[in-house]
N, C-alpha and C. Protein backbone atom coordinates (compact mmCIF):
# COMPACT_ATOMS: atom_id res chain seq x y z
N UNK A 1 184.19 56.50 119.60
CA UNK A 1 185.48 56.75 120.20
C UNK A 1 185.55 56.06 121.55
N UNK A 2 186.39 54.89 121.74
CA UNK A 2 186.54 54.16 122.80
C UNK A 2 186.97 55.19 123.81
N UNK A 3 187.87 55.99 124.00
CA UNK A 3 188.22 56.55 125.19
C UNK A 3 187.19 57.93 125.58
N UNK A 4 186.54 58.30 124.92
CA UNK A 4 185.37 58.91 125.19
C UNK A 4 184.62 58.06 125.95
N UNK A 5 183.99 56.74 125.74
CA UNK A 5 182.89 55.63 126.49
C UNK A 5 183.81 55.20 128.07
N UNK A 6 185.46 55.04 127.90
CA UNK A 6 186.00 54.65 128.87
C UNK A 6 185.97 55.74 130.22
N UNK A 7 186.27 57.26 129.46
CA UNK A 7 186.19 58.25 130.74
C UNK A 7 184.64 58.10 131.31
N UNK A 8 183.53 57.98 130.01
CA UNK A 8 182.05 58.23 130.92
C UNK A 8 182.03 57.02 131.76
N UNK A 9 182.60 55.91 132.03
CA UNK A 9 182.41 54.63 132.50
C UNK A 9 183.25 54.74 133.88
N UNK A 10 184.41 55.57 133.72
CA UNK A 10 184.85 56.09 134.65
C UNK A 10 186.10 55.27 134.79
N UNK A 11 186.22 55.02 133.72
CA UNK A 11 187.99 53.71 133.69
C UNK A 11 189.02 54.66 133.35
N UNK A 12 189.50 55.38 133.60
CA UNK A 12 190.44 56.38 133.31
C UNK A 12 191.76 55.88 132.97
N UNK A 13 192.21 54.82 133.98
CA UNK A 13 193.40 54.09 133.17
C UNK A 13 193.25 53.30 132.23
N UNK A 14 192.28 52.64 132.13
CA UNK A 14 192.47 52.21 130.52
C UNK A 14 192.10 53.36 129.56
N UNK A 15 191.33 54.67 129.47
CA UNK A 15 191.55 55.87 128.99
C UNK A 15 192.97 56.22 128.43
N UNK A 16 193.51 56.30 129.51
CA UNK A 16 195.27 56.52 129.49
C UNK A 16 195.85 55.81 129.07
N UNK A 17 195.92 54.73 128.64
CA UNK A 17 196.46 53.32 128.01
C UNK A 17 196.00 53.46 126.78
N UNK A 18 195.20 53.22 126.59
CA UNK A 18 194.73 53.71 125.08
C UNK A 18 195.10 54.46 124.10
N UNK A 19 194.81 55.91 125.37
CA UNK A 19 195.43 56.93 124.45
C UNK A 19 196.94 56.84 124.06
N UNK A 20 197.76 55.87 124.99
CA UNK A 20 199.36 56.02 125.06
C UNK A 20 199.37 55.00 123.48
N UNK A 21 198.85 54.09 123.36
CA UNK A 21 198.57 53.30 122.12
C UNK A 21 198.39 53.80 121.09
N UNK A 22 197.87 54.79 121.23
CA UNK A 22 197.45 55.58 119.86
C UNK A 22 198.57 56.40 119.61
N UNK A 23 199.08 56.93 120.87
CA UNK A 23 200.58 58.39 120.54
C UNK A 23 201.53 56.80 120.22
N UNK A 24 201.78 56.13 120.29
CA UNK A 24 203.04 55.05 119.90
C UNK A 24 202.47 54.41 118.75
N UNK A 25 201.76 54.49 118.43
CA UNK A 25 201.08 53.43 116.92
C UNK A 25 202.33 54.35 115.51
N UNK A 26 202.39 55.65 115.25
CA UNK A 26 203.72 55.37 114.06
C UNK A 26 204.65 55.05 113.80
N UNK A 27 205.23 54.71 115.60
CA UNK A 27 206.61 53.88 115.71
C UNK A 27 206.40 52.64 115.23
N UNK A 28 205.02 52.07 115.89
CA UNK A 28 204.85 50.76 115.72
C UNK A 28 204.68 49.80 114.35
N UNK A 29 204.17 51.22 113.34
CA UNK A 29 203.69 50.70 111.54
C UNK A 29 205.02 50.65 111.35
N UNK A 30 206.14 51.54 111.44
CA UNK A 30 207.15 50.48 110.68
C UNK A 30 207.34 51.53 109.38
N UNK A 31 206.18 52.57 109.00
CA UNK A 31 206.47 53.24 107.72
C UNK A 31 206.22 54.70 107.79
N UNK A 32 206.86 55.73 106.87
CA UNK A 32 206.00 57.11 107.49
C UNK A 32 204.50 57.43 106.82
N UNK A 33 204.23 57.91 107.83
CA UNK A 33 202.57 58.64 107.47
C UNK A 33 202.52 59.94 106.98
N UNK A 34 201.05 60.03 106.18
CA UNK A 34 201.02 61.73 106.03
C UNK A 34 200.72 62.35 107.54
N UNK A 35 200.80 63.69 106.27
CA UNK A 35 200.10 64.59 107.67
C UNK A 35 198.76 64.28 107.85
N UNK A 36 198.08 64.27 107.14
CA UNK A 36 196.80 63.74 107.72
C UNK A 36 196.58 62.61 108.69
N UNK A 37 197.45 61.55 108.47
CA UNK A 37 197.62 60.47 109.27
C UNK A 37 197.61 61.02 110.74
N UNK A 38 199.06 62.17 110.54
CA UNK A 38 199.79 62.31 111.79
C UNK A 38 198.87 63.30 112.79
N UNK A 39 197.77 63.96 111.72
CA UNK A 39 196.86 64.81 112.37
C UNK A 39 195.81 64.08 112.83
N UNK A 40 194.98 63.14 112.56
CA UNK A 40 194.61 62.21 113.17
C UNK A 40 195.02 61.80 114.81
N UNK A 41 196.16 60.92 114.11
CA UNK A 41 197.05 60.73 115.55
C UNK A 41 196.80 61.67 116.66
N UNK A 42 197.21 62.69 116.20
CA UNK A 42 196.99 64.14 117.48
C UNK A 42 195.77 64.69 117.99
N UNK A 43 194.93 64.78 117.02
CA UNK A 43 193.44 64.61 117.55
C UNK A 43 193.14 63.82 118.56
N UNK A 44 193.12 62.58 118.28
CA UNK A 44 192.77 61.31 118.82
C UNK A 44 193.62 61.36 120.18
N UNK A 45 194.94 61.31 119.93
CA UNK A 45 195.86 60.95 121.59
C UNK A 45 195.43 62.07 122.00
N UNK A 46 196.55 63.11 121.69
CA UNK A 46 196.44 64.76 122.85
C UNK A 46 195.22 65.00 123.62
N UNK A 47 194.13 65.19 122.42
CA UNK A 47 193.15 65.29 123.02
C UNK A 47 192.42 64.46 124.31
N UNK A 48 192.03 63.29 123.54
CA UNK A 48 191.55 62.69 124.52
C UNK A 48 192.70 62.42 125.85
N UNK A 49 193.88 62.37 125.86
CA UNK A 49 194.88 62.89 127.09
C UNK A 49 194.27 63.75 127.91
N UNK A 50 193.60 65.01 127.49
CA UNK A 50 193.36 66.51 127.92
C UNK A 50 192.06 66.21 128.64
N UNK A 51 191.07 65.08 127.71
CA UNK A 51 190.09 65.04 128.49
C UNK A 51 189.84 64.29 129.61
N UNK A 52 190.92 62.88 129.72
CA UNK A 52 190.65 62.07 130.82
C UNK A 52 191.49 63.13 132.14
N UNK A 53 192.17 64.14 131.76
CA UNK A 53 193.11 64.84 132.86
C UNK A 53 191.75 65.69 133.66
N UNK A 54 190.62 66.30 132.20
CA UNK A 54 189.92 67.23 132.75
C UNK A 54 188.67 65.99 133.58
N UNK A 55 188.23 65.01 132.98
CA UNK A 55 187.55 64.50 134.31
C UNK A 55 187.90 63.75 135.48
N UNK A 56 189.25 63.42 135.40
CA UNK A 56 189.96 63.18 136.91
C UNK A 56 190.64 64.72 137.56
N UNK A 57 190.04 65.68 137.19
CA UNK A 57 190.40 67.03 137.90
C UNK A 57 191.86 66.94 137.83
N UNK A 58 192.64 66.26 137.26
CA UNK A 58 194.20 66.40 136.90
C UNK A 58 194.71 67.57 136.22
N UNK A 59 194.29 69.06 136.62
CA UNK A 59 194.26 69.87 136.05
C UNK A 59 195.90 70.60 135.90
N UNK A 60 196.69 70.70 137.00
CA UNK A 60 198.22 71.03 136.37
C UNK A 60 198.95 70.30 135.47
N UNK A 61 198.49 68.80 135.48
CA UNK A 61 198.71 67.56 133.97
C UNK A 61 198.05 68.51 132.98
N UNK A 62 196.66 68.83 132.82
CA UNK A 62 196.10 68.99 131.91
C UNK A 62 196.73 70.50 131.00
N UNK A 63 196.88 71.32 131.85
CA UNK A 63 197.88 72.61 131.79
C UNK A 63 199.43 72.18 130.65
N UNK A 64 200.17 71.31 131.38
CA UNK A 64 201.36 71.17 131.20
C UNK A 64 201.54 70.88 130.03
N UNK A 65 200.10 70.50 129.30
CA UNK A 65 199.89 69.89 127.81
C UNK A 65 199.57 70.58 127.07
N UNK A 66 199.27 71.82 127.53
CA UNK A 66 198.92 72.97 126.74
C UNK A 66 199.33 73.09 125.54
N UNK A 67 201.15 73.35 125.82
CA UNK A 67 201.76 73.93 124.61
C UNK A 67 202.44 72.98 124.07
N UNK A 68 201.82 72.00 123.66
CA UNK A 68 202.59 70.64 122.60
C UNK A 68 200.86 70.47 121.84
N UNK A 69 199.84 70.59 122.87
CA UNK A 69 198.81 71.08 121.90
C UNK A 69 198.15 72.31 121.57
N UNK A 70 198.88 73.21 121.45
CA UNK A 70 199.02 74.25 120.44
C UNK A 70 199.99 74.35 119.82
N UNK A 71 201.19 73.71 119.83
CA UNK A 71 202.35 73.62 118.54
C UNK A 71 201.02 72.27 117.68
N UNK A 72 200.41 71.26 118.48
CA UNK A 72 200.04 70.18 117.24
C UNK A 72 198.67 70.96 116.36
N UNK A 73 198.36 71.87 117.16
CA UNK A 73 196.95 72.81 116.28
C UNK A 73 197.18 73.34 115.43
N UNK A 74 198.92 74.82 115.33
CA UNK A 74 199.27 75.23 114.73
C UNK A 74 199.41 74.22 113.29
N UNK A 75 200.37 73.24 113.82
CA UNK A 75 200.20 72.64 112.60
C UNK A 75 199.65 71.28 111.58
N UNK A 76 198.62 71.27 112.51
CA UNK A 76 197.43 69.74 111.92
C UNK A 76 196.19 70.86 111.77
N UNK A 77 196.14 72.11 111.74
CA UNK A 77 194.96 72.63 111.71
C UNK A 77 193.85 72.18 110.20
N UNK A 78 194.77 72.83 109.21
CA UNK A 78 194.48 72.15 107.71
C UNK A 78 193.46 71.33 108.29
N UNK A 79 194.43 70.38 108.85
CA UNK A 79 193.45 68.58 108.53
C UNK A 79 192.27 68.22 109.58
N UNK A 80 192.34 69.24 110.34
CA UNK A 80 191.32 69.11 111.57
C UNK A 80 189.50 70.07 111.02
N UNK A 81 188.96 69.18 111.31
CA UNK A 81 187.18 69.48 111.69
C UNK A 81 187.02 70.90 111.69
N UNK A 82 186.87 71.99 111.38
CA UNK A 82 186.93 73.52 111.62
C UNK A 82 185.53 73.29 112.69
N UNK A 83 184.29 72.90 112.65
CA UNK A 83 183.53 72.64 113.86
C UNK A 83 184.18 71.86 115.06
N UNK A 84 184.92 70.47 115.17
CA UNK A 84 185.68 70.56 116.61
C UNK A 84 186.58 71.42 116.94
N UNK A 85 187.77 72.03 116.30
CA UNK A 85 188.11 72.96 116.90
C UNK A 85 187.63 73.98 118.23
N UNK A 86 186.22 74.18 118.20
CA UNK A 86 185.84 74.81 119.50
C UNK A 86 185.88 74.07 120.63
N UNK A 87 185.29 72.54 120.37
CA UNK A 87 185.45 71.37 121.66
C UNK A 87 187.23 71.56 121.89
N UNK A 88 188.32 71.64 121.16
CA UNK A 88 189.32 71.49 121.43
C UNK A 88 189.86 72.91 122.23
N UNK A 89 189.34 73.98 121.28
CA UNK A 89 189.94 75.28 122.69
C UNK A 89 188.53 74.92 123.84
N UNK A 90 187.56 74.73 123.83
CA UNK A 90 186.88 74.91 125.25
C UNK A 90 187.61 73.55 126.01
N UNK A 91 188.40 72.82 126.10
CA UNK A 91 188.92 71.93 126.71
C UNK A 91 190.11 72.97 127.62
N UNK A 92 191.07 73.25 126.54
CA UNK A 92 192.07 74.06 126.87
C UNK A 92 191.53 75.51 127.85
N UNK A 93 190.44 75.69 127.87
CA UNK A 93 189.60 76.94 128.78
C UNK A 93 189.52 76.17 130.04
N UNK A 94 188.64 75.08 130.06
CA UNK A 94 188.49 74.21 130.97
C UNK A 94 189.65 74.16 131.74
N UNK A 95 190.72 73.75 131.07
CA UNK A 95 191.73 73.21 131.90
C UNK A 95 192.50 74.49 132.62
N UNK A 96 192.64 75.56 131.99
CA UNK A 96 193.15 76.82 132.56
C UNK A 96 192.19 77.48 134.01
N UNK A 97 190.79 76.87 133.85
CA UNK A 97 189.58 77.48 134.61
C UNK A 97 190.16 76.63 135.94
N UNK A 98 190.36 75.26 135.39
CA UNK A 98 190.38 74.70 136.79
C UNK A 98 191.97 74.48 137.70
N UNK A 99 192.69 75.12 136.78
CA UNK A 99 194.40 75.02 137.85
C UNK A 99 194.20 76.77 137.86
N UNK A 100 192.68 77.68 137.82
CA UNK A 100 192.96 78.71 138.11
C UNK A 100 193.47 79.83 137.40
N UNK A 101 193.94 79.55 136.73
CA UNK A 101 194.41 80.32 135.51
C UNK A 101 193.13 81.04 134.50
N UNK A 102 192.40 82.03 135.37
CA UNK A 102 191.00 82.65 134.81
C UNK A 102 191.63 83.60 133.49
N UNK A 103 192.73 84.33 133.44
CA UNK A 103 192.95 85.00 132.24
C UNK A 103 193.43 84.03 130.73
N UNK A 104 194.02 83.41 130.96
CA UNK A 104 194.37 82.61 130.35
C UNK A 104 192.87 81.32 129.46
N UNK A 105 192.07 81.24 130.50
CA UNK A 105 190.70 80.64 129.99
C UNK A 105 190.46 81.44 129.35
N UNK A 106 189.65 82.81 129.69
CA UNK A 106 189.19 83.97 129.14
C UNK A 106 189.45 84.28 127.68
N UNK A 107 190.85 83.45 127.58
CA UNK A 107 191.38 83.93 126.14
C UNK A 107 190.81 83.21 125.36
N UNK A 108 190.76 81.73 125.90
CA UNK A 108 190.41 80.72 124.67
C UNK A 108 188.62 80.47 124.89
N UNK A 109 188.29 81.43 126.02
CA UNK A 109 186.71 81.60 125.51
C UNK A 109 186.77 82.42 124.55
N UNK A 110 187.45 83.45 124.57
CA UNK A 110 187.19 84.56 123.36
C UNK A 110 187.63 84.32 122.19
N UNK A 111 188.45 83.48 122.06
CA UNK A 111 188.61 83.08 120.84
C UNK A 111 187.70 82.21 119.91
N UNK A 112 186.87 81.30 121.10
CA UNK A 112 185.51 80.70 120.88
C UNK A 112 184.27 81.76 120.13
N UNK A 113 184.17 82.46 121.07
CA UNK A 113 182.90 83.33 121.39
C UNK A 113 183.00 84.30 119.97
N UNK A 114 184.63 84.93 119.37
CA UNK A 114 184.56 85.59 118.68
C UNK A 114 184.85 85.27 117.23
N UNK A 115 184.99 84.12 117.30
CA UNK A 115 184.77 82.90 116.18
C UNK A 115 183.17 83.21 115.10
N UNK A 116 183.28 83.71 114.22
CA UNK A 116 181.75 83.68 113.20
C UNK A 116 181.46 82.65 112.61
N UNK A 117 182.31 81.43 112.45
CA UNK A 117 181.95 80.64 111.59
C UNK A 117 181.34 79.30 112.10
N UNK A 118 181.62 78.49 111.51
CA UNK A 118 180.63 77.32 112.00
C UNK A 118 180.63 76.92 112.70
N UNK A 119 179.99 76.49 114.36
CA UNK A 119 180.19 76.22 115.60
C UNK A 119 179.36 74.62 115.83
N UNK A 120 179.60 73.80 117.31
CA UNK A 120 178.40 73.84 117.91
C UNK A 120 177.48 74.23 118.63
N UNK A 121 176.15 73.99 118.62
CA UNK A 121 175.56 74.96 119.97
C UNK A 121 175.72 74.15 121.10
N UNK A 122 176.23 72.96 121.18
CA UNK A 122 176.11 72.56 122.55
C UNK A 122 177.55 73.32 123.31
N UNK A 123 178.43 73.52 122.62
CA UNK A 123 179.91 73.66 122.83
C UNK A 123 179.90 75.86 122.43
N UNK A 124 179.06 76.18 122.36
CA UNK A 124 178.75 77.57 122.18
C UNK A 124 177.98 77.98 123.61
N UNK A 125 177.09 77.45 124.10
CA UNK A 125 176.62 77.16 125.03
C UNK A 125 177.05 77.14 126.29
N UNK A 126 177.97 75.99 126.33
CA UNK A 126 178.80 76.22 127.66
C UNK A 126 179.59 77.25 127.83
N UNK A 127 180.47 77.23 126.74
CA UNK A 127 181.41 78.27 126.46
C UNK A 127 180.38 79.92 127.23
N UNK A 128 179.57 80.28 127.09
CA UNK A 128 178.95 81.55 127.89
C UNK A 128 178.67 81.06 128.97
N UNK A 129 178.39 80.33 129.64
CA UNK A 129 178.13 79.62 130.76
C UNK A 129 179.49 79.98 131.64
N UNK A 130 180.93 79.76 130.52
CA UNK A 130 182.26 79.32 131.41
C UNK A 130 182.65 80.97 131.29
N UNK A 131 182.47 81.88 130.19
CA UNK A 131 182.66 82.98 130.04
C UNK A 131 181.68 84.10 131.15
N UNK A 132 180.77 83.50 131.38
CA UNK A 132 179.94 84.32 133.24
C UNK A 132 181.05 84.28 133.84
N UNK A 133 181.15 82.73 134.35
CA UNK A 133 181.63 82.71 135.76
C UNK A 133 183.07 83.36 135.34
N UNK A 134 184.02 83.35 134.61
CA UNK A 134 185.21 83.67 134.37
C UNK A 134 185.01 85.27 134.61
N UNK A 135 183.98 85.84 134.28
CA UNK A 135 184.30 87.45 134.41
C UNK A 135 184.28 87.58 135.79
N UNK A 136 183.09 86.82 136.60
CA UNK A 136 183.12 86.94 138.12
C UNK A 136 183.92 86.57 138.77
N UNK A 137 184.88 85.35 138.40
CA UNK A 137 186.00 85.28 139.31
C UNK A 137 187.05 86.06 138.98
N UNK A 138 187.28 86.91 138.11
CA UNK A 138 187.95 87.87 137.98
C UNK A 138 187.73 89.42 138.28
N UNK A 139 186.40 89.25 138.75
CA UNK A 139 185.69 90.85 139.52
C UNK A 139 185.59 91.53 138.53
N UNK A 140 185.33 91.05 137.26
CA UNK A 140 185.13 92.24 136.45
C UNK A 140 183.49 92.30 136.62
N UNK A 141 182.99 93.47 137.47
CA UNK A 141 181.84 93.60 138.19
C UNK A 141 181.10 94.36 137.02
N UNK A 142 181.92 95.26 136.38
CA UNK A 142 180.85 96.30 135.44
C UNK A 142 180.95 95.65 133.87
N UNK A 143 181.49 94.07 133.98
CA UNK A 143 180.77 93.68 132.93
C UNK A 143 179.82 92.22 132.77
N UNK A 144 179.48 91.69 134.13
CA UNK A 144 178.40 91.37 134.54
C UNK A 144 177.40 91.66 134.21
N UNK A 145 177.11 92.53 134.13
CA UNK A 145 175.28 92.56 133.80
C UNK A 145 174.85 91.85 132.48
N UNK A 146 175.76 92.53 131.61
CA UNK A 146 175.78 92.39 130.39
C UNK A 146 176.17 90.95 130.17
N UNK A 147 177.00 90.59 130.30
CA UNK A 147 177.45 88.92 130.08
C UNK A 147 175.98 88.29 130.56
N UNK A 148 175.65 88.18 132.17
CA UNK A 148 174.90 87.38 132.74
C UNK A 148 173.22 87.66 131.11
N UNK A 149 172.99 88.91 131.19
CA UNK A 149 172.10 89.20 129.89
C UNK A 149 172.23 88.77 128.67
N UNK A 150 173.40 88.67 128.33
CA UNK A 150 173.88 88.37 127.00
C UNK A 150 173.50 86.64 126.97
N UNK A 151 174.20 86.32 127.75
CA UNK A 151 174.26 84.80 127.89
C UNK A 151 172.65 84.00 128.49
N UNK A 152 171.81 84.85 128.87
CA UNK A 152 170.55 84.48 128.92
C UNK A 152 169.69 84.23 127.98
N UNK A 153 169.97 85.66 126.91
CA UNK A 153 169.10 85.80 125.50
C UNK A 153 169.85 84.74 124.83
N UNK A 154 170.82 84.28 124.35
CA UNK A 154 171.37 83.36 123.64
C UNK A 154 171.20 82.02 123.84
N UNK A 155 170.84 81.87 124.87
CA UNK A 155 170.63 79.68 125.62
C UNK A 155 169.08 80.21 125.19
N UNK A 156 168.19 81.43 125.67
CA UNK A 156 167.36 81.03 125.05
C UNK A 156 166.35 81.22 123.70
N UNK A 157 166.78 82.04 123.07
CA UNK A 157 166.72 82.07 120.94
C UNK A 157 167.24 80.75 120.82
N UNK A 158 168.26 79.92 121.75
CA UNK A 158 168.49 78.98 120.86
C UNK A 158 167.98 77.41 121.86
N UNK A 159 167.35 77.60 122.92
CA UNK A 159 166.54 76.85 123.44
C UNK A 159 167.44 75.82 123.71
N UNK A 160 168.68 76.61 124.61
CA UNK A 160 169.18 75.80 125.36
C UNK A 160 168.99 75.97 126.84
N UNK A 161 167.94 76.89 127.02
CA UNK A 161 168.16 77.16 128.54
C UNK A 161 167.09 76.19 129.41
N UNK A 162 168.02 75.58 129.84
CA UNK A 162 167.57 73.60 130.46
C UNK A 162 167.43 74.59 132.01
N UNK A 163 167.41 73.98 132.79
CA UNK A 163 167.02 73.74 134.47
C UNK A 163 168.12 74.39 135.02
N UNK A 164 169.09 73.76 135.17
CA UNK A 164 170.62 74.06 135.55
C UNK A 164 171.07 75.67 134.41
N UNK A 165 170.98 75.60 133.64
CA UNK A 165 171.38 77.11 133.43
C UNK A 165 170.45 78.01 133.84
N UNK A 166 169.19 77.73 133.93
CA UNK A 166 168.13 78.95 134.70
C UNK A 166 168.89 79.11 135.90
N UNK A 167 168.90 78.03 136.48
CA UNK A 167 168.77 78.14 138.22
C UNK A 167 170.40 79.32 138.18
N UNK A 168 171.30 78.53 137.43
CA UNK A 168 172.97 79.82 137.47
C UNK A 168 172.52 81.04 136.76
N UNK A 169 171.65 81.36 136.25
CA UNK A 169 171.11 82.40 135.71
C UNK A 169 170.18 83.20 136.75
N UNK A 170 169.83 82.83 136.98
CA UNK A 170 168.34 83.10 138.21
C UNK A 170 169.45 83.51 139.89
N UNK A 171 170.07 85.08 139.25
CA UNK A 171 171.33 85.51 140.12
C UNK A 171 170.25 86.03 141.33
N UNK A 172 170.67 85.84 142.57
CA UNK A 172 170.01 86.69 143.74
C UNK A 172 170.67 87.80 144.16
N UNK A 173 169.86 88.98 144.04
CA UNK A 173 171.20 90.27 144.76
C UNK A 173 171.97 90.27 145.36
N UNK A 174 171.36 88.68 146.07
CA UNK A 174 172.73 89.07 147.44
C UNK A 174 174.15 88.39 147.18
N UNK A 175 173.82 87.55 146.18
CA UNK A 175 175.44 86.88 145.18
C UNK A 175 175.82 88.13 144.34
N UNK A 176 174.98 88.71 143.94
CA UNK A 176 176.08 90.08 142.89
C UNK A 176 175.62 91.40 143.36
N UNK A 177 175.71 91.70 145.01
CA UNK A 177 175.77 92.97 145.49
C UNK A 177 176.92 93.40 145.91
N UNK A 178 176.67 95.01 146.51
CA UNK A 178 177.76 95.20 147.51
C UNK A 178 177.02 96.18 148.36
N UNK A 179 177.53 95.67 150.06
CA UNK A 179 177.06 96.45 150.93
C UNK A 179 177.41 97.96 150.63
N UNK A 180 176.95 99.29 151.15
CA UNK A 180 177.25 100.50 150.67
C UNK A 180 177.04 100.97 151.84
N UNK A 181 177.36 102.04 152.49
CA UNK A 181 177.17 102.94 153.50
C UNK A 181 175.86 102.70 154.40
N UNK A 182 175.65 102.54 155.42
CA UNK A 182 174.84 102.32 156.26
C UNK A 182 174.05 101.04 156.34
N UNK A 183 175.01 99.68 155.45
CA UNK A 183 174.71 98.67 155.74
C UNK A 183 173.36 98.49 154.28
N UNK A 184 173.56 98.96 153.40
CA UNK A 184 172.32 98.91 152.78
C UNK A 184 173.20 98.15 151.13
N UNK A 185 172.57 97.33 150.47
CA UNK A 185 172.88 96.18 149.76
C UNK A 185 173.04 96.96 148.77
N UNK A 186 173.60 97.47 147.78
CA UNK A 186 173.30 97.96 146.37
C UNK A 186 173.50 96.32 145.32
N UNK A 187 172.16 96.47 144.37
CA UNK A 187 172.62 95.47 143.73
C UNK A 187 173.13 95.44 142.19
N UNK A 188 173.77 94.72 142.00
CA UNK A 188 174.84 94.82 140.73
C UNK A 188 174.26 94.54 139.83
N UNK A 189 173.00 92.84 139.84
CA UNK A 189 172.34 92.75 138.84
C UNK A 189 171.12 91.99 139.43
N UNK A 190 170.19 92.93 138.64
CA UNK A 190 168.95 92.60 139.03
C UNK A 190 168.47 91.36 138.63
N UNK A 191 167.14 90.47 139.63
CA UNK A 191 166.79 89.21 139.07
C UNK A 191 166.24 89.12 138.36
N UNK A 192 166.53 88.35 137.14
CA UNK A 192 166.28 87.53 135.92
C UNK A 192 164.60 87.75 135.78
């Protein structure tokens, strides 16, 4: 996928060019397509749209695209990957995480997270990673423990827990306490 190699390269406008090539290519054949065609199409543009927005931090762009890609999910689902589907809502999490919109992520982690069927683990993975921090920036304090636990045993049964998720794992009291009466720390969750 060229506009996948163009964002890691860091060419974002030709990213964007590309992708605009691909959303104008059924005007351009001249004939109509199936749906499969047209689901294609939407895969390919929307998406990768969503992703060059999410690594140029273009995150109220990335937002604004929300709901033309969830009318194109509703109905290219049929023809779409049932394993990408999760890369496609953890995008849409992403993009809600970063214009701020923590309830709204939350949703399309859980829709991830409570998903049984066929996943990836790299994209299962983050997804608890983005589902921590989302409970903490939302202060949901008494269900911390459990997430930060939950999401520990799972990276590692499945031997994803690399360097960088220890170290965000490896919580210090004094990031998930609260001072209490006479200046004394109570802590929320104990270290790892």
């Amino acid at each position: 996928e060229k506009t996948i190699t163009l964002n890691m390269v860091k060419a974002y406008d030709d990213a964007l060019a590309l992708t605009d090539k691909v959303e104008a290519l059924p005007e351009t054949l001249g004939f109509p397509l199936s749906t499969a065609q047209r689901a294609r199409i939407f895969d390919c543009h929307a998406f990768h749209r969503l992703e060059t927005y999410l690594w140029t931090e273009r995150f109220p762009e990335a937002v604004a695209l929300i709901p033309s890609l969830e009318k194109g999910l509703e109905e290219f689902r049929p023809w779409m990957n049932p394993v990408n589907l999760h890369s496609k809502y953890y995008r849409i999490a992403l993009a809600y995480l970063g214009n701020g919109h923590y309830e709204k992520s939350l949703e399309w982690v859980n829709t991830i997270l409570n998903d049984r069927g066929q996943f990836r683990r790299d994209i299962r993975s983050s997804v608890r990673i983005v589902n921590l921090i989302l409970h903490y920036e939302l202060g949901h304090d008494d269900l911390l423990e459990y997430v930060l636990r939950s999401t520990y045993r799972y990276l590692y049964k499945i031997e994803r827990l690399f360097e960088t998720e220890t170290i965000l794992l490896d919580v210090t009291p004094l990031t998930l306490g609260i001072e209490t009466l006479g200046g004394v720390m109570t802590r929320l969750i104990e270290r790892n």
